[in-house]
Protein backbone atom coordinates (compact mmCIF):
# COMPACT_ATOMS: atom_id res chain seq x y z
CA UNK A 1 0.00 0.00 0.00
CA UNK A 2 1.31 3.59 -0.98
CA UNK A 3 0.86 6.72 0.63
CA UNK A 4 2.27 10.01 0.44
CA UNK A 5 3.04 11.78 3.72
CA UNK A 6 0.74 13.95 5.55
CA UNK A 7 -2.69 12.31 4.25
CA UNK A 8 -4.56 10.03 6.35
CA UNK A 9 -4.26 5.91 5.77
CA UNK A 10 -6.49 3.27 6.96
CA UNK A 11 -5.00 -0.33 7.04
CA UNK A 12 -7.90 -2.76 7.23
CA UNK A 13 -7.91 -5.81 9.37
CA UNK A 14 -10.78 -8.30 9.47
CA UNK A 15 -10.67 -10.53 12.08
CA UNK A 16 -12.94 -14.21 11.81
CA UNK A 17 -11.58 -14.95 15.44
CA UNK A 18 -13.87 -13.65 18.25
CA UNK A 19 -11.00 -12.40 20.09
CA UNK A 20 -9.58 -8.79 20.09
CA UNK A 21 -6.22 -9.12 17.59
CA UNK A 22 -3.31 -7.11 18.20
CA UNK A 23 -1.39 -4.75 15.70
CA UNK A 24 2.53 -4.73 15.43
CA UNK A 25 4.73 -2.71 13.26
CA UNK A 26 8.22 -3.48 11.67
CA UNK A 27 10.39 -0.56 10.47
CA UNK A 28 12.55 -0.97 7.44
CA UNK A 29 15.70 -0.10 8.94
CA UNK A 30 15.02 -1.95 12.31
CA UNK A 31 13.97 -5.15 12.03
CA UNK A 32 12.71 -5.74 15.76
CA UNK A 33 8.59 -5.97 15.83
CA UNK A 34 6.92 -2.71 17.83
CA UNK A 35 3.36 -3.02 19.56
CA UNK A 36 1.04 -0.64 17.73
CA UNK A 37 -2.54 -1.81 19.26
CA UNK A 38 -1.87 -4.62 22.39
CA UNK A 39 -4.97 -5.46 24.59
CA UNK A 40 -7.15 -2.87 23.35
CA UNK A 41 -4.58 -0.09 23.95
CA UNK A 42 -2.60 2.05 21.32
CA UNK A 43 0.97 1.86 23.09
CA UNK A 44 2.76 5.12 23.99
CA UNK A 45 4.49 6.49 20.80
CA UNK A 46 2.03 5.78 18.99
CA UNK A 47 -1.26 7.44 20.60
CA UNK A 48 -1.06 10.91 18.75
CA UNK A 49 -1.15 9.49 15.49
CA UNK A 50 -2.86 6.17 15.38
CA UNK A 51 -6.45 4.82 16.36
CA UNK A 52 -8.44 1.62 15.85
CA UNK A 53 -11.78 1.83 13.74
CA UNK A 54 -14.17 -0.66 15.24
CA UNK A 55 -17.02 -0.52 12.39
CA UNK A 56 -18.21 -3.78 12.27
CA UNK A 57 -17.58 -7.20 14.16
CA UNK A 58 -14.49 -8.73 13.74
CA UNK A 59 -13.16 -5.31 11.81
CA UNK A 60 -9.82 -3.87 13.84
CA UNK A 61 -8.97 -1.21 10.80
CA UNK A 62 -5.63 0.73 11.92
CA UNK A 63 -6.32 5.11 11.15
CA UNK A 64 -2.38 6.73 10.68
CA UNK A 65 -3.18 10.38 10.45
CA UNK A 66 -0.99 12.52 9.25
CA UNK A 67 1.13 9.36 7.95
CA UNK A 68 5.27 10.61 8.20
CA UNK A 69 8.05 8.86 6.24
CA UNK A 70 9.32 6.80 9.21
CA UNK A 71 5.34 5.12 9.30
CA UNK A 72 7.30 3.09 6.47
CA UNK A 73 7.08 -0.86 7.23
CA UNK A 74 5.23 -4.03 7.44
CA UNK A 75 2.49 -3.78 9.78
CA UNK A 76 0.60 -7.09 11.30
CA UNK A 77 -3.07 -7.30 12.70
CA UNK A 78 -2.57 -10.58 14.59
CA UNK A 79 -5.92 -12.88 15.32
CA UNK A 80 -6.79 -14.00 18.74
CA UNK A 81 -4.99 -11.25 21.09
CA UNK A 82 -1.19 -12.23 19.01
CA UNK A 83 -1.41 -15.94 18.76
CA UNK A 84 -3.71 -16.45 16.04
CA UNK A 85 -3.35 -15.66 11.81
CA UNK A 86 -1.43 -12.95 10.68
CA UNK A 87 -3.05 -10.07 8.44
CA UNK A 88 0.47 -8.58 6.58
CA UNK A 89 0.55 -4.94 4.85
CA UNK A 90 3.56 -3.49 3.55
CA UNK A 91 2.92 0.41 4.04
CA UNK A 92 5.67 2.53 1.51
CA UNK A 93 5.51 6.23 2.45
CA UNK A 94 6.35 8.82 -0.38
CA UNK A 95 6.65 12.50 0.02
CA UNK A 96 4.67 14.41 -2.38
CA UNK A 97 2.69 17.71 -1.95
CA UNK A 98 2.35 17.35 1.59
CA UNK A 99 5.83 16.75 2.63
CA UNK A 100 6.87 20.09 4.00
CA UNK A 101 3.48 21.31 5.87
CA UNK A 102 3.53 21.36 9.54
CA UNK A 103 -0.14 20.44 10.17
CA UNK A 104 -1.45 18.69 6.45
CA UNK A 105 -5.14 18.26 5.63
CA UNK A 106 -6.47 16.03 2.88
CA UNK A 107 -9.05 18.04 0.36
């Protein structure tokens, strides 16, 4: 999935377990898997820019808003609270017309 930085991304997860799922994250350049979402919780470092969308049951979609270039990874919505099937999603970043603003909005 591409995405140029400052817009808004959602990554969607549907879940088939009954479970909550848990969301990790995987830099690039640092190969050592980050908690994004664990236990129904967005873990600190994260909070300001990512939130779970609940819409529907069984859907755990993960909202990055305003997406920056170091959001650039392979992020995993994990069934049954991290011990169930893995949900994989390469996000690229790009800068584009957004890159330099402080505080972006999407039109």
């Amino acid at each position: 999935m591409d995405v140029i930085v400052g817009r808004r991304t959602v990554l969607p997860c549907q879940s088939e377990s009954l479970t909550e799922v848990d969301w990790r994250y995987r830099n690039v350049t640092h190969p050592d898997q980050q908690y994004v979402w664990n236990r129904n919780v967005i873990v600190h470092g994260y909070r300001d820019r990512f939130r779970i969308e609940t819409n529907a049951v069984g859907s755990y979609n993960l909202i990055i808003s305003p997406v920056q270039l170091n959001d650039s990874g392979v992020y995993e919505c994990i069934e049954d609270s991290g011990f169930g099937k893995v949900h994989r999603i390469r996000l690229s970043v790009e800068r584009g017309e957004y890159s330099n603003c402080v505080l972006c909005l999407e039109y």
